[in-house]
N, C-alpha and C. Protein backbone atom coordinates (compact mmCIF):
# COMPACT_ATOMS: atom_id res chain seq x y z
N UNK A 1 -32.92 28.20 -57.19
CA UNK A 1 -33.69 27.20 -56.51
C UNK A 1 -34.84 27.88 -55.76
N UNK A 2 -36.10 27.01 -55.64
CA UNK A 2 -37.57 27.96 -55.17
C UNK A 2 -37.65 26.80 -54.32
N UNK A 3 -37.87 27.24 -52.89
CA UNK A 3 -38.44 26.91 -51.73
C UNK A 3 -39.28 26.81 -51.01
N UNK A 4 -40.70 26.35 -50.62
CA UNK A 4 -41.80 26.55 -50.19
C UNK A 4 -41.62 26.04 -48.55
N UNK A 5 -42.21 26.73 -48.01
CA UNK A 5 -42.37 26.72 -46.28
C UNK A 5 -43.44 26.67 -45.90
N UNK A 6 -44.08 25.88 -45.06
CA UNK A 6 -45.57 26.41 -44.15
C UNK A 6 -45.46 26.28 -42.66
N UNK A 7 -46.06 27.41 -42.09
CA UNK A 7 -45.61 27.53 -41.02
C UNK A 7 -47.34 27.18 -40.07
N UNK A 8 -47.24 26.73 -38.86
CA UNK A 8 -48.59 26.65 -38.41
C UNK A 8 -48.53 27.34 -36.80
N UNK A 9 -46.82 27.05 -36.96
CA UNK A 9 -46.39 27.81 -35.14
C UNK A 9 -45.79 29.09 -35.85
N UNK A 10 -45.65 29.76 -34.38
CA UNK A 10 -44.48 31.12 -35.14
C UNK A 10 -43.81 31.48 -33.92
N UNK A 11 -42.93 32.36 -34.14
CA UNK A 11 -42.01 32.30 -33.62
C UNK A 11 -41.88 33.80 -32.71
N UNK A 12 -41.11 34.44 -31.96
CA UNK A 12 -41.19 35.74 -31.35
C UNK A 12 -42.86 36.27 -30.35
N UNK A 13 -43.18 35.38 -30.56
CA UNK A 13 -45.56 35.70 -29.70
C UNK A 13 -45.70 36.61 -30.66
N UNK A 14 -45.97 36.46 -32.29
CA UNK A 14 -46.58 36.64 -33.56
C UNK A 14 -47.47 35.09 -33.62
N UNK A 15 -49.29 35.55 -33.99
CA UNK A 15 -49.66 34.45 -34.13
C UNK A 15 -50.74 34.90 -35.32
N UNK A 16 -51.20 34.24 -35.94
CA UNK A 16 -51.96 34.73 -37.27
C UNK A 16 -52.78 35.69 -37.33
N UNK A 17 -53.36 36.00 -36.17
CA UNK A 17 -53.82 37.32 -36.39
C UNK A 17 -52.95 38.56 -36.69
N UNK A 18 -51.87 38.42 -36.44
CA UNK A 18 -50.61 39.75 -36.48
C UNK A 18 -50.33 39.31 -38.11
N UNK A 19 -50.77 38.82 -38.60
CA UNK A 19 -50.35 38.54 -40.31
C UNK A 19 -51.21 38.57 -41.16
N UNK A 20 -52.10 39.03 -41.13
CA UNK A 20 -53.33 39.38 -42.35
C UNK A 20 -53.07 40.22 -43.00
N UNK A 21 -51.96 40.88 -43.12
CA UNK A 21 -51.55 41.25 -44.74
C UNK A 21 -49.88 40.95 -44.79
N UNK A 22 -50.19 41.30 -46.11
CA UNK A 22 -48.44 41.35 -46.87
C UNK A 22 -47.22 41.85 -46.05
N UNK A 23 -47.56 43.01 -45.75
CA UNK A 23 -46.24 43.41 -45.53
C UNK A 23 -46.15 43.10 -43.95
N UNK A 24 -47.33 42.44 -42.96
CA UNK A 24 -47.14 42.19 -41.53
C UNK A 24 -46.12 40.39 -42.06
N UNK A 25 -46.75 40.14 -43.02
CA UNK A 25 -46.29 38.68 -43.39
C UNK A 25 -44.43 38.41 -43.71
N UNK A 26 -44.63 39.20 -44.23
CA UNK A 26 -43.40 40.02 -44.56
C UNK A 26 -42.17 40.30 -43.58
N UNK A 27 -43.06 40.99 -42.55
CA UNK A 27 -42.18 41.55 -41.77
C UNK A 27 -41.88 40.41 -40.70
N UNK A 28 -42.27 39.46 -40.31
CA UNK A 28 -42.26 38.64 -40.20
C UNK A 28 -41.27 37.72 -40.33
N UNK A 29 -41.40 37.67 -41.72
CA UNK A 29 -40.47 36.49 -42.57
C UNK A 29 -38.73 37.47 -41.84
N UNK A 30 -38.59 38.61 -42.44
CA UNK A 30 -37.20 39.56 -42.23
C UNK A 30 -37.39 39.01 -40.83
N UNK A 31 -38.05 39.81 -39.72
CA UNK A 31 -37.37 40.47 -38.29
C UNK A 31 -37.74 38.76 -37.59
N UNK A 32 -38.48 38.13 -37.16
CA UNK A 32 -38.71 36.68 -36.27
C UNK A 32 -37.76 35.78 -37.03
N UNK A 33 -38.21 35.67 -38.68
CA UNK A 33 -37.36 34.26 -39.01
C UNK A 33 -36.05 34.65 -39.44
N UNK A 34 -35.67 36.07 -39.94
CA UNK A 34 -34.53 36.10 -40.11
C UNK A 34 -34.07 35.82 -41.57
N UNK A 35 -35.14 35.79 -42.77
CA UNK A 35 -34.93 35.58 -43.99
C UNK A 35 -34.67 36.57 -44.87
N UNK A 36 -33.63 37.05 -45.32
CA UNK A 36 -33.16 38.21 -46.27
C UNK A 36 -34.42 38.16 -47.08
N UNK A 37 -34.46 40.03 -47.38
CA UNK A 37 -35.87 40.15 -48.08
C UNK A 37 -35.35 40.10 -49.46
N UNK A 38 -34.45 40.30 -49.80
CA UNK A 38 -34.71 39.72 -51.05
C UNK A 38 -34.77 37.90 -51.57
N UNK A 39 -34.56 37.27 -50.46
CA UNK A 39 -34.76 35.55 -50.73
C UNK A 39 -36.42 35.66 -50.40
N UNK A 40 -37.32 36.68 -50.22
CA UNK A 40 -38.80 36.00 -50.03
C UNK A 40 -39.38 36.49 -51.85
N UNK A 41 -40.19 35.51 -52.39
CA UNK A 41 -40.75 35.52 -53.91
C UNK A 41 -42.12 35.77 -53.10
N UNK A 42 -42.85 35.07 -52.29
CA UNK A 42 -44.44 35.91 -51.97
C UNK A 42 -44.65 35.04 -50.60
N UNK A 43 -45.38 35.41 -50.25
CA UNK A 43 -46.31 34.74 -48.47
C UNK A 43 -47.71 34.87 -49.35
N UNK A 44 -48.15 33.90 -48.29
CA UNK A 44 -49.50 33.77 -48.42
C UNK A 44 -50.40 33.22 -46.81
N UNK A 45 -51.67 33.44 -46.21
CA UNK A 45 -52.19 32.86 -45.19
C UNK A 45 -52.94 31.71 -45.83
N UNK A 46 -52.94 30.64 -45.55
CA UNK A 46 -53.51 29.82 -46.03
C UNK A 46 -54.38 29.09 -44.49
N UNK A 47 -55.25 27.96 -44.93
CA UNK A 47 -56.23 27.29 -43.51
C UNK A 47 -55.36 26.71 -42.39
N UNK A 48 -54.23 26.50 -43.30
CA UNK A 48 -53.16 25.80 -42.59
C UNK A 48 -51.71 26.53 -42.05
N UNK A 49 -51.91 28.00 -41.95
CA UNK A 49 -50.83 28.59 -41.77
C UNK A 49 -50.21 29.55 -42.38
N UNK A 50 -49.26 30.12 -42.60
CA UNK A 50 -48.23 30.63 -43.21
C UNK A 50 -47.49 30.06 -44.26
N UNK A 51 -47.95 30.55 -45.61
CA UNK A 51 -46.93 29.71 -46.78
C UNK A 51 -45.90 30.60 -46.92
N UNK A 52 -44.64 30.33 -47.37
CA UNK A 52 -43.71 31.29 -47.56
C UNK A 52 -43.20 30.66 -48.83
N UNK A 53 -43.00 31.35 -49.90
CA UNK A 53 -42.07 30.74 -51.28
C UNK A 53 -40.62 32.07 -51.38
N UNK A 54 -39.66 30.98 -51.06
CA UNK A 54 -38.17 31.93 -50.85
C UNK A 54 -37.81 30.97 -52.85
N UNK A 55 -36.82 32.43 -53.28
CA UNK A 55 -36.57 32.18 -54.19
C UNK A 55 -34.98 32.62 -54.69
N UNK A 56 -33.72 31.98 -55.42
CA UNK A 56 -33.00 32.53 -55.80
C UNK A 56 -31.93 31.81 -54.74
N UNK A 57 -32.22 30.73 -54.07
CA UNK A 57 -31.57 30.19 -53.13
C UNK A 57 -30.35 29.22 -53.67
N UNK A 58 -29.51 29.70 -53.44
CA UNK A 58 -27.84 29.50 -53.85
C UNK A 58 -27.15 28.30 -53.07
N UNK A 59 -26.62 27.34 -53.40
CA UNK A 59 -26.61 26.11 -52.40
C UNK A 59 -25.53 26.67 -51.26
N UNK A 60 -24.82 27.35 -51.62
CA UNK A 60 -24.03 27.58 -50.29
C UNK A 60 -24.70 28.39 -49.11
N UNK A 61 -25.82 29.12 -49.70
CA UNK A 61 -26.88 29.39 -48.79
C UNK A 61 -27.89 28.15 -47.92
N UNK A 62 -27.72 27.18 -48.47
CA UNK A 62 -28.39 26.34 -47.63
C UNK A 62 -27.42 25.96 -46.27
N UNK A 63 -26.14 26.34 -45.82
CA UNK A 63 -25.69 26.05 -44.35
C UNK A 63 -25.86 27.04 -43.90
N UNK A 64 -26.58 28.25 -43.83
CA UNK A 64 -26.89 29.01 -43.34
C UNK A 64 -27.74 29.31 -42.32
N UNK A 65 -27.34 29.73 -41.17
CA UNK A 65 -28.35 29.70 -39.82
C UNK A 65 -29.81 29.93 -40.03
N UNK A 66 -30.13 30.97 -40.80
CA UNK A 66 -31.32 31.14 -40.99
C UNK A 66 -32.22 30.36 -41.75
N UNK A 67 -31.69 30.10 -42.82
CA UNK A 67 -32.00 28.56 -43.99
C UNK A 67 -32.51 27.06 -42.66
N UNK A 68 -31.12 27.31 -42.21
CA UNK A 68 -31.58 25.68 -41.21
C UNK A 68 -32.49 25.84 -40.42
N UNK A 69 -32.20 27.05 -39.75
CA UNK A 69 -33.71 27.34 -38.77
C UNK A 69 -34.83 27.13 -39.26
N UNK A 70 -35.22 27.23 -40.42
CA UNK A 70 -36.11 27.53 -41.26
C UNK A 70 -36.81 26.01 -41.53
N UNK A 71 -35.91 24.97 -41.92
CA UNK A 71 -36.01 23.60 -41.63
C UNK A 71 -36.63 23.00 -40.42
N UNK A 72 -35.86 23.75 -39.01
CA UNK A 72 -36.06 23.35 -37.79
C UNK A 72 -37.89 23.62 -37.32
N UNK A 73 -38.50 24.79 -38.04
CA UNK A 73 -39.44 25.46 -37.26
C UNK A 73 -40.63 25.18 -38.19
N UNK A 74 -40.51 24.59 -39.72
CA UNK A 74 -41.41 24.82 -40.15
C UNK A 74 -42.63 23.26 -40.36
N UNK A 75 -43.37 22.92 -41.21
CA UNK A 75 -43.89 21.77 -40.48
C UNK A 75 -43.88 21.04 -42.15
């Protein structure tokens, strides 16, 4: 299952300037949101934020703290 996210807030006082590349985007996604790096497929900055596409997502992974958070924070 492939998941798309956009984010416009963030989380930890990371704000889009701290994400203009990959691997700040990245790091990001792991250490603030808490998303296993192997569930991220790519980030992107877009006008509107932070896209995130998580991939390989297993339904018993969806009650997962980080999964729901992920629901909770994104827009």
């Amino acid at each position: 299952m492939e998941n798309i996210f956009l984010f416009d807030e963030f989380e930890d006082n990371w704000d889009m300037n701290d994400l203009q590349d990959i691997d700040a985007q990245e790091a990001y996604c792991v250490y603030a949101l808490e998303i296993p790096d192997e569930k991220i497929y790519s980030t992107e900055i877009l006008d509107t934020g932070l896209e995130v596409i998580l991939t390989d997502i297993k339904n018993c992974e969806l009650h997962e703290a980080w999964y729901i958070n992920l629901h909770k924070i994104c827009r």
